[in-house]
PDB file of N, CA and C in Angstrom:
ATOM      1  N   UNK A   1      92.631  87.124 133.883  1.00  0.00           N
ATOM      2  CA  UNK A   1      94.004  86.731 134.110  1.00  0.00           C
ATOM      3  C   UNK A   1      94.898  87.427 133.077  1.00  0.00           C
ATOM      4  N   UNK A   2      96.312  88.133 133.558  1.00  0.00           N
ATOM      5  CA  UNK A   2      96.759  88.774 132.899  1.00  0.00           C
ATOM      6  C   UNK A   2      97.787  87.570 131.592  1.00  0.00           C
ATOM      7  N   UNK A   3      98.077  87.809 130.189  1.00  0.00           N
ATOM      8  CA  UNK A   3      98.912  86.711 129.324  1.00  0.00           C
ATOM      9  C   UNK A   3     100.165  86.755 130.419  1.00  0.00           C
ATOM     10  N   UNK A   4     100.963  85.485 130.089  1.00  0.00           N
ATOM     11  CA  UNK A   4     101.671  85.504 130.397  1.00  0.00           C
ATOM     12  C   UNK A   4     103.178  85.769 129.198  1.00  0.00           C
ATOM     13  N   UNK A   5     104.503  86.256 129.606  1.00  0.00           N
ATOM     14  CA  UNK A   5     104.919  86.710 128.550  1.00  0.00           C
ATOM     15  C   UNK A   5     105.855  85.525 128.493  1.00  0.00           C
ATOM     16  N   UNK A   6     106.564  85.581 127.307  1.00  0.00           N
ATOM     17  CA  UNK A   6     107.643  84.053 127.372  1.00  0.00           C
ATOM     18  C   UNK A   6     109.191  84.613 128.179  1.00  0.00           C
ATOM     19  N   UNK A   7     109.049  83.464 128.308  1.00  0.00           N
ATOM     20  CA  UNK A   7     110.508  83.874 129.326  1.00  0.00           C
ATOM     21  C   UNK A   7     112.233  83.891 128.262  1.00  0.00           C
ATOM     22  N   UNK A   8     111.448  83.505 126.989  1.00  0.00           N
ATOM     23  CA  UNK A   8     112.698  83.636 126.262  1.00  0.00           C
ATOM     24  C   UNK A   8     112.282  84.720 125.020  1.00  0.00           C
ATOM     25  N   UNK A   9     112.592  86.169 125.300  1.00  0.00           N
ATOM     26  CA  UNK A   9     111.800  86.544 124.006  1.00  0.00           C
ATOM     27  C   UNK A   9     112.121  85.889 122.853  1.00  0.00           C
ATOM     28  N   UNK A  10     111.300  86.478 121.906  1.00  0.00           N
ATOM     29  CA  UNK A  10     111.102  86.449 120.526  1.00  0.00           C
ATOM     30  C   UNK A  10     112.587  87.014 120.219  1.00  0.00           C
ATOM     31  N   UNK A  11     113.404  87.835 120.189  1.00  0.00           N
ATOM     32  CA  UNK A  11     114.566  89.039 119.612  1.00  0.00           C
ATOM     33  C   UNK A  11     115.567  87.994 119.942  1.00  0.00           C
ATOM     34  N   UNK A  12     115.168  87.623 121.374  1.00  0.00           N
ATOM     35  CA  UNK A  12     116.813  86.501 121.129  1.00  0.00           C
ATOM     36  C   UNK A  12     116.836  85.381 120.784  1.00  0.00           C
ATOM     37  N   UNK A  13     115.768  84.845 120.228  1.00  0.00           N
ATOM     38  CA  UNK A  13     115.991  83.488 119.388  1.00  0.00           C
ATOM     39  C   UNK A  13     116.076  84.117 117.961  1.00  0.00           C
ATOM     40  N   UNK A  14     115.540  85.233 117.415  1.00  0.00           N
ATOM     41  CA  UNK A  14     116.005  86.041 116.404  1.00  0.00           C
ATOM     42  C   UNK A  14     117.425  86.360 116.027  1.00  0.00           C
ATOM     43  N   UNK A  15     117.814  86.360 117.270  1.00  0.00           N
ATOM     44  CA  UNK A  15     119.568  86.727 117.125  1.00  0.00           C
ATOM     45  C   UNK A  15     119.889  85.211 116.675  1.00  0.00           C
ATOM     46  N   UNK A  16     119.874  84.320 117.516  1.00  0.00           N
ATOM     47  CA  UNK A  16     120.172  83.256 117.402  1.00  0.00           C
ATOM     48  C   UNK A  16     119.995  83.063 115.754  1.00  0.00           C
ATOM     49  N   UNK A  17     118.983  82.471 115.044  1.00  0.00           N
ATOM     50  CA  UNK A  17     118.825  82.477 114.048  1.00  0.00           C
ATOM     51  C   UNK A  17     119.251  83.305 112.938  1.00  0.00           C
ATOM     52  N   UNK A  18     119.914  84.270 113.144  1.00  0.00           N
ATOM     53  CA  UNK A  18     120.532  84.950 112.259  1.00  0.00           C
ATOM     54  C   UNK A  18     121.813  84.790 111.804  1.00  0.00           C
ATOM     55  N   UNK A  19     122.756  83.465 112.751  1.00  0.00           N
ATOM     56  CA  UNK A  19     123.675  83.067 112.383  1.00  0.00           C
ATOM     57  C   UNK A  19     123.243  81.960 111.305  1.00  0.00           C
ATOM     58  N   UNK A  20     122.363  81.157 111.555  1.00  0.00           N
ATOM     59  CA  UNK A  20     121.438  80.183 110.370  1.00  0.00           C
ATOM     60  C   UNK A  20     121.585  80.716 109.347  1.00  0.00           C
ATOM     61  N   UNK A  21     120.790  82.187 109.145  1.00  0.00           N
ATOM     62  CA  UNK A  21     120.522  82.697 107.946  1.00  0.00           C
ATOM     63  C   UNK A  21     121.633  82.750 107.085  1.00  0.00           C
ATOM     64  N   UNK A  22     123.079  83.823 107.925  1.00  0.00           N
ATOM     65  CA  UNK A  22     124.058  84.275 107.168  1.00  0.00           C
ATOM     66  C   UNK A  22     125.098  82.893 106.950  1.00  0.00           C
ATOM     67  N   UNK A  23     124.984  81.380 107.764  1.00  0.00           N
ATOM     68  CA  UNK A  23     125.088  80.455 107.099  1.00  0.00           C
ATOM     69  C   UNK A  23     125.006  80.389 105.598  1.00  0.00           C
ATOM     70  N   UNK A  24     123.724  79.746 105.632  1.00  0.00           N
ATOM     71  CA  UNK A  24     122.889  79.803 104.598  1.00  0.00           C
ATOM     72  C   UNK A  24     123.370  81.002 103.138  1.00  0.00           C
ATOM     73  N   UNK A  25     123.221  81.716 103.446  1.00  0.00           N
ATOM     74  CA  UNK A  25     124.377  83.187 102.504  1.00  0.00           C
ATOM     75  C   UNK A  25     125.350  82.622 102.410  1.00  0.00           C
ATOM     76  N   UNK A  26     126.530  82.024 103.306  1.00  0.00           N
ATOM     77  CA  UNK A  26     127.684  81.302 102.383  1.00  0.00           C
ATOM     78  C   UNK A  26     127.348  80.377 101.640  1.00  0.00           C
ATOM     79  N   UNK A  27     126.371  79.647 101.950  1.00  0.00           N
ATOM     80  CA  UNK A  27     126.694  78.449 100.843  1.00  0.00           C
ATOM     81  C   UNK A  27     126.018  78.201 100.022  1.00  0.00           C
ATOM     82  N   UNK A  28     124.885  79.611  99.574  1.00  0.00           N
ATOM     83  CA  UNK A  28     124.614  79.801  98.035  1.00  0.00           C
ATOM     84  C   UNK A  28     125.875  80.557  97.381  1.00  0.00           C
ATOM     85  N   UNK A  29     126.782  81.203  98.462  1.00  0.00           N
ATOM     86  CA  UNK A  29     127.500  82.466  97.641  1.00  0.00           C
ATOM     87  C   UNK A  29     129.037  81.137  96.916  1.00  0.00           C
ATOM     88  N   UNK A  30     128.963  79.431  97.417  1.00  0.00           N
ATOM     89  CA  UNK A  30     130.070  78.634  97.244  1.00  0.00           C
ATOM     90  C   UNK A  30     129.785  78.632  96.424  1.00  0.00           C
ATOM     91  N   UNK A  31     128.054  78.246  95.692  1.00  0.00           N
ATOM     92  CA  UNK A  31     127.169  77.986  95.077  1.00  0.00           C
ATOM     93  C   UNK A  31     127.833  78.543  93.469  1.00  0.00           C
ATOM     94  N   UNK A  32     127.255  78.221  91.874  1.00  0.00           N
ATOM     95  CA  UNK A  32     127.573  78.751  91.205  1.00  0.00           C
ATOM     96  C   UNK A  32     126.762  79.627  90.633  1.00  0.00           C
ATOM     97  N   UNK A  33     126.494  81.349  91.108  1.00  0.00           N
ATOM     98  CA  UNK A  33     125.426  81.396  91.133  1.00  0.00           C
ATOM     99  C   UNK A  33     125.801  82.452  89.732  1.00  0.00           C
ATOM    100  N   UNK A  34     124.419  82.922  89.441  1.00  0.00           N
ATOM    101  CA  UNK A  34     123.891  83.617  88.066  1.00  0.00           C
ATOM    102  C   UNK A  34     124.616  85.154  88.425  1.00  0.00           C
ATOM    103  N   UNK A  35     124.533  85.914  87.538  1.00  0.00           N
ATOM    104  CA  UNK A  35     124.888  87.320  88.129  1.00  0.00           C
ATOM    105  C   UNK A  35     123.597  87.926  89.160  1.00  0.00           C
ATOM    106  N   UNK A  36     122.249  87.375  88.577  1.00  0.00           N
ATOM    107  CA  UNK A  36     121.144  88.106  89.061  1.00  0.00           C
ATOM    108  C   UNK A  36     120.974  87.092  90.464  1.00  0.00           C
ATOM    109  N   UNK A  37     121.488  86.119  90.500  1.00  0.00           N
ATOM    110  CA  UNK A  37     121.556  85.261  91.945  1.00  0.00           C
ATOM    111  C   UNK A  37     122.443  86.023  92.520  1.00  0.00           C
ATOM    112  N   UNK A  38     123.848  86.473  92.533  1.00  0.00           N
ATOM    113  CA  UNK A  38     124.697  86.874  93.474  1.00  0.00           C
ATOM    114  C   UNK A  38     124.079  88.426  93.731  1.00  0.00           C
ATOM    115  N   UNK A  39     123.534  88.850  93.005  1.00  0.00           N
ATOM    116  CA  UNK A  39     122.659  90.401  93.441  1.00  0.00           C
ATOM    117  C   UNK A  39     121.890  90.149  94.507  1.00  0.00           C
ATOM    118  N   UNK A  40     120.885  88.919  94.624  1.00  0.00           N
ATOM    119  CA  UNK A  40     120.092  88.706  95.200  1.00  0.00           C
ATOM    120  C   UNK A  40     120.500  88.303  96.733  1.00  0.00           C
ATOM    121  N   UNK A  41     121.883  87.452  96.878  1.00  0.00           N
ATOM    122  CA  UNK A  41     122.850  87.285  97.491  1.00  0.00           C
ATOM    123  C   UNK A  41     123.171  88.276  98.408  1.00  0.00           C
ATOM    124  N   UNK A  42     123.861  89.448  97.652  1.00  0.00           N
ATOM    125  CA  UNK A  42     124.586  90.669  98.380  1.00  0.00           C
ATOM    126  C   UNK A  42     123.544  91.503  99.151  1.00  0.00           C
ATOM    127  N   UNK A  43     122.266  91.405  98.385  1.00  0.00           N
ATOM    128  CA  UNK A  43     120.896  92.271  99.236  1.00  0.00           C
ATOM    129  C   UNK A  43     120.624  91.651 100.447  1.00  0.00           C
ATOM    130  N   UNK A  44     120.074  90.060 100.315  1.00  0.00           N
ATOM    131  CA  UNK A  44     119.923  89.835 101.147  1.00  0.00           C
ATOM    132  C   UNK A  44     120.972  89.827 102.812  1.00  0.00           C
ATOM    133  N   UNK A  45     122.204  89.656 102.393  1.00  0.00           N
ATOM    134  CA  UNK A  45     123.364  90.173 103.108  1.00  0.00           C
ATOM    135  C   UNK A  45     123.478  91.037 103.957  1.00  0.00           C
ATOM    136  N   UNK A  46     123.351  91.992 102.944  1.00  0.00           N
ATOM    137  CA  UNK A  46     122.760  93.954 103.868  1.00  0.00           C
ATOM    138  C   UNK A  46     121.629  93.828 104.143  1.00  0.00           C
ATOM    139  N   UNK A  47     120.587  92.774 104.170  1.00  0.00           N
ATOM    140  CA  UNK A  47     119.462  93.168 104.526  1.00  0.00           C
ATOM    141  C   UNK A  47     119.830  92.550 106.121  1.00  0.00           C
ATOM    142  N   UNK A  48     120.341  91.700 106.122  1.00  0.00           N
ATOM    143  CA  UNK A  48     120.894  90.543 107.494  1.00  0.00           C
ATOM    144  C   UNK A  48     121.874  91.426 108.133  1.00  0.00           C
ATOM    145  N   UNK A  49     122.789  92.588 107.431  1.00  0.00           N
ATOM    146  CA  UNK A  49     123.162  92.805 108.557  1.00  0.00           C
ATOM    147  C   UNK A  49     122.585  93.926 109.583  1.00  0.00           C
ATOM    148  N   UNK A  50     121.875  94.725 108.539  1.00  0.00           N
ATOM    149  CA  UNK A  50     120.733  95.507 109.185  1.00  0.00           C
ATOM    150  C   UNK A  50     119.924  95.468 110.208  1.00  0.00           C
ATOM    151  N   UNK A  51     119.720  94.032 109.935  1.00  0.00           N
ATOM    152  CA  UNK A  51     118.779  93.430 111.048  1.00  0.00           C
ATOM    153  C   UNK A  51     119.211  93.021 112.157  1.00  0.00           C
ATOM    154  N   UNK A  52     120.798  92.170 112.399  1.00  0.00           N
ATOM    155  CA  UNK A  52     121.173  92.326 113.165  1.00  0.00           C
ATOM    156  C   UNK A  52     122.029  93.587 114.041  1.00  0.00           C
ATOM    157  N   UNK A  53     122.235  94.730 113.040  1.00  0.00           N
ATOM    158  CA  UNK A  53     122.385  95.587 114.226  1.00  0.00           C
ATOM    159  C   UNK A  53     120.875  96.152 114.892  1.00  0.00           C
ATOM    160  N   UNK A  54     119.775  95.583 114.056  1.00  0.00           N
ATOM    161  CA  UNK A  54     118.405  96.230 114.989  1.00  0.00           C
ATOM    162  C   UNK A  54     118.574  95.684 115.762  1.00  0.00           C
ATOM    163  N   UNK A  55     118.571  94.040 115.571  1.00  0.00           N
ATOM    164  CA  UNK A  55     118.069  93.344 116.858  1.00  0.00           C
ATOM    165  C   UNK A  55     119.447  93.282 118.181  1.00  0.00           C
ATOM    166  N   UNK A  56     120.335  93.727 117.870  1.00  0.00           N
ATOM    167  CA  UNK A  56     121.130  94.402 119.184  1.00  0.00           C
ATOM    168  C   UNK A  56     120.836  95.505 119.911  1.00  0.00           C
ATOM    169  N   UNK A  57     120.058  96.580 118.702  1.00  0.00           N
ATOM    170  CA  UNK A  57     119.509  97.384 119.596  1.00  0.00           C
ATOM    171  C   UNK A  57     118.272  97.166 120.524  1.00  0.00           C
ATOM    172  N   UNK A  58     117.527  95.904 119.515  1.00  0.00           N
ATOM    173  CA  UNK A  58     116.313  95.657 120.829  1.00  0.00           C
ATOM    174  C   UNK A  58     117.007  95.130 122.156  1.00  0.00           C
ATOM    175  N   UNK A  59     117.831  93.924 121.708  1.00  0.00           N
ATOM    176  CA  UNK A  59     118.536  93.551 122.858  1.00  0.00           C
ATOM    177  C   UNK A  59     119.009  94.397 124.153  1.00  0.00           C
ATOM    178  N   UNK A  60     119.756  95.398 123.621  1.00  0.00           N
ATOM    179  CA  UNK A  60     119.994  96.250 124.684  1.00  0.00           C
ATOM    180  C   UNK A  60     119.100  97.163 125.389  1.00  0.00           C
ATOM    181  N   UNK A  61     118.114  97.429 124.682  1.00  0.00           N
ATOM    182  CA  UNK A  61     116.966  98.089 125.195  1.00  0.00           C
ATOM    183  C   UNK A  61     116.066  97.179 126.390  1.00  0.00           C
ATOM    184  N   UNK A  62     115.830  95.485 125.859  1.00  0.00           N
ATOM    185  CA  UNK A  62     115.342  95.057 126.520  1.00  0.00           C
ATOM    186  C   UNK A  62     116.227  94.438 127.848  1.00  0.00           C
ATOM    187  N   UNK A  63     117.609  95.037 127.716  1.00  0.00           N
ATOM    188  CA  UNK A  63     117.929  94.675 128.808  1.00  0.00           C
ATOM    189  C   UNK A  63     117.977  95.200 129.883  1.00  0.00           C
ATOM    190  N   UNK A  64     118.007  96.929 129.130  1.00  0.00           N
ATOM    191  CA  UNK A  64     117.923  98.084 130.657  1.00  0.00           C
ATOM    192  C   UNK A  64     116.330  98.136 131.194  1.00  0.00           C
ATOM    193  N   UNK A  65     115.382  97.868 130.216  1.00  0.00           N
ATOM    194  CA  UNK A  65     113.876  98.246 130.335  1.00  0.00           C
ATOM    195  C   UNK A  65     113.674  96.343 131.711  1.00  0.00           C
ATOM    196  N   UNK A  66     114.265  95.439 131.645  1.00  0.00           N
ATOM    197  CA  UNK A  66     114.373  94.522 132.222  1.00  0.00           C
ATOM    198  C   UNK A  66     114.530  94.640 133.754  1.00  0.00           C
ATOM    199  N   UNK A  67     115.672  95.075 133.618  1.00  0.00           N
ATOM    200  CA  UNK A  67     116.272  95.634 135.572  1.00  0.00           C
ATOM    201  C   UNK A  67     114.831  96.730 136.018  1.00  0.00           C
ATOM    202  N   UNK A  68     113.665  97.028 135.056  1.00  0.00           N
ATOM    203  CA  UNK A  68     112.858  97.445 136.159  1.00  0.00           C
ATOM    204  C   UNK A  68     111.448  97.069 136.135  1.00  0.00           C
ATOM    205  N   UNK A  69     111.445  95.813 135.759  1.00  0.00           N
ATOM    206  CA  UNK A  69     110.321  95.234 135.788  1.00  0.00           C
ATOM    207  C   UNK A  69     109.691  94.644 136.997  1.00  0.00           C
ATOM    208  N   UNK A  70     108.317  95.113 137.058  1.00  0.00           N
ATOM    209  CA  UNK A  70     107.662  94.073 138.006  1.00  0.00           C
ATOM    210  C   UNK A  70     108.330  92.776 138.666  1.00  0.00           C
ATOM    211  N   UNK A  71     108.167  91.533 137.343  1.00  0.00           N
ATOM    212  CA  UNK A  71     109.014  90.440 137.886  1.00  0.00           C
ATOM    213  C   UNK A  71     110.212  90.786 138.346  1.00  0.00           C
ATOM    214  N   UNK A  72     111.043  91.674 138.525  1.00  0.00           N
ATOM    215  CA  UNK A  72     112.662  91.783 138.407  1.00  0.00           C
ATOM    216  C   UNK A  72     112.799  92.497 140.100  1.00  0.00           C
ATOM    217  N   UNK A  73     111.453  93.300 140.348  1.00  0.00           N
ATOM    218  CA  UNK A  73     110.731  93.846 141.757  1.00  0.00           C
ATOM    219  C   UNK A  73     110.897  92.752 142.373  1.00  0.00           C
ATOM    220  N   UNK A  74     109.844  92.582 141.991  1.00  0.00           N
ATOM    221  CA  UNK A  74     109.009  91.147 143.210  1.00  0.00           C
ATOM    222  C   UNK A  74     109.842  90.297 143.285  1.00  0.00           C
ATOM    223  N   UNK A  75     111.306  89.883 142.531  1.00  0.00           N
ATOM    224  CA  UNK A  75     111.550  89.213 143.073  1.00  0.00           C
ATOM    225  C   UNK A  75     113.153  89.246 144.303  1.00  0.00           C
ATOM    226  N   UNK A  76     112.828  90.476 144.594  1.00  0.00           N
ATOM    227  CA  UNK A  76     113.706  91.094 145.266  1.00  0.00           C
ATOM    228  C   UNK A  76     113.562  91.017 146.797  1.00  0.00           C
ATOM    229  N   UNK A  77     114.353  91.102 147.896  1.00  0.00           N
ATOM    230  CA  UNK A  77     113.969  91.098 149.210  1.00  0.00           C
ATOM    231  C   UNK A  77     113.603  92.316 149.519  1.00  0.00           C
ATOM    232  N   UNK A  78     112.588  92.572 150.527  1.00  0.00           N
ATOM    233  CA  UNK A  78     112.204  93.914 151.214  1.00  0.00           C
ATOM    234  C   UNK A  78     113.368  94.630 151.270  1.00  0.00           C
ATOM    235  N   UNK A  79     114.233  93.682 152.278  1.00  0.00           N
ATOM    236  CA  UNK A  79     115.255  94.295 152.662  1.00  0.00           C
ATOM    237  C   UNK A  79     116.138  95.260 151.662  1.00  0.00           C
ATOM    238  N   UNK A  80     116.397  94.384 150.680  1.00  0.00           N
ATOM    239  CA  UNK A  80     116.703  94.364 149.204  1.00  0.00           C
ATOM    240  C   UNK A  80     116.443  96.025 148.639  1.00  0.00           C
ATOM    241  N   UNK A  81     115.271  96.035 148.277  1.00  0.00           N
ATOM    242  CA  UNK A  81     114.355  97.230 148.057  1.00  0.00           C
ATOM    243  C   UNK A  81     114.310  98.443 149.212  1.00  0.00           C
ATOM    244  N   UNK A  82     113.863  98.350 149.878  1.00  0.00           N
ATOM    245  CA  UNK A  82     114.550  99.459 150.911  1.00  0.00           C
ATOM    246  C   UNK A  82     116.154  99.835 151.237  1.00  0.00           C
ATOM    247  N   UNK A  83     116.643  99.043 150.698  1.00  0.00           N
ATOM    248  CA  UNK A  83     118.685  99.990 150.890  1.00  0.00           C
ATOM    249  C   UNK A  83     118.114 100.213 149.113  1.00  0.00           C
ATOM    250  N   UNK A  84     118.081  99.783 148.361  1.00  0.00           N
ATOM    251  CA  UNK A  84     117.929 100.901 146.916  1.00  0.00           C
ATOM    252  C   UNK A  84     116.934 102.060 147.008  1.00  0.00           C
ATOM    253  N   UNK A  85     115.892 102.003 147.525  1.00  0.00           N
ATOM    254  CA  UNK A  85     115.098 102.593 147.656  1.00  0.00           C
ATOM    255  C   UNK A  85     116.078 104.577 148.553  1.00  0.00           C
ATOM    256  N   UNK A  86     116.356 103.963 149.821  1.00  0.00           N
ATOM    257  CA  UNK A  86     117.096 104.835 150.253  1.00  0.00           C
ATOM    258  C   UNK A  86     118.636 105.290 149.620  1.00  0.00           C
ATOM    259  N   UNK A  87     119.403 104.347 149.128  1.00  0.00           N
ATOM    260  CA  UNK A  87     120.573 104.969 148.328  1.00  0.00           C
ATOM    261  C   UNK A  87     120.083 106.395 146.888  1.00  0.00           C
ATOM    262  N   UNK A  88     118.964 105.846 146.739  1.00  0.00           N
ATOM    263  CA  UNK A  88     118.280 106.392 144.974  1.00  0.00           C
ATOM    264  C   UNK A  88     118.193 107.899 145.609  1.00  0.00           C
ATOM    265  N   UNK A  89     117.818 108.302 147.047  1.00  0.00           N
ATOM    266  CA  UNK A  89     117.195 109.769 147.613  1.00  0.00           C
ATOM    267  C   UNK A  89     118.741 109.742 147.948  1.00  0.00           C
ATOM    268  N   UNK A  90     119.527 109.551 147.870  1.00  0.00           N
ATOM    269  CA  UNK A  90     121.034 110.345 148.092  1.00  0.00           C
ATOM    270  C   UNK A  90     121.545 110.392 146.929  1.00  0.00           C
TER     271      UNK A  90
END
């Protein structure tokens, strides 16, 4: 039996959670922090926003790689599939 995959990836509850994180970054930065705390602060920062421009790029990747999936096939009408099928050869 083939795994089955989750229907919510992993990348977009990642996105999700990345508003948590950079939460979290304000309110050590209210915080009174050390000089070597607010360093630690600003890295982690750029490290968050890094990550979220990756994980937009997975996002968008997994959204065009999506429109041609198996499931995204099958669950299409014949009918459906044959007018794309014939528009694609013009």
């Amino acid at each position: 039996m083939m795994p089955r995959w989750p229907r919510h990836p992993v990348h977009r509850d990642q996105a999700d959670d990345l508003t948590l994180f950079e939460n979290q970054a304000n309110r050590w930065k209210a915080a009174c922090l050390t000089a070597a705390q607010q360093t630690a602060v600003d890295e982690y920062e750029a490290a968050l926003a890094q990550l979220r421009q990756l994980n937009d790029q997975v996002l968008a990747v997994a959204a065009e790689i999506a429109r041609g999936t198996i499931e995204t096939v099958l669950a299409k009408a014949d009918l459906e599939l044959g007018i794309e099928a014939l528009l694609r050869d013009l």
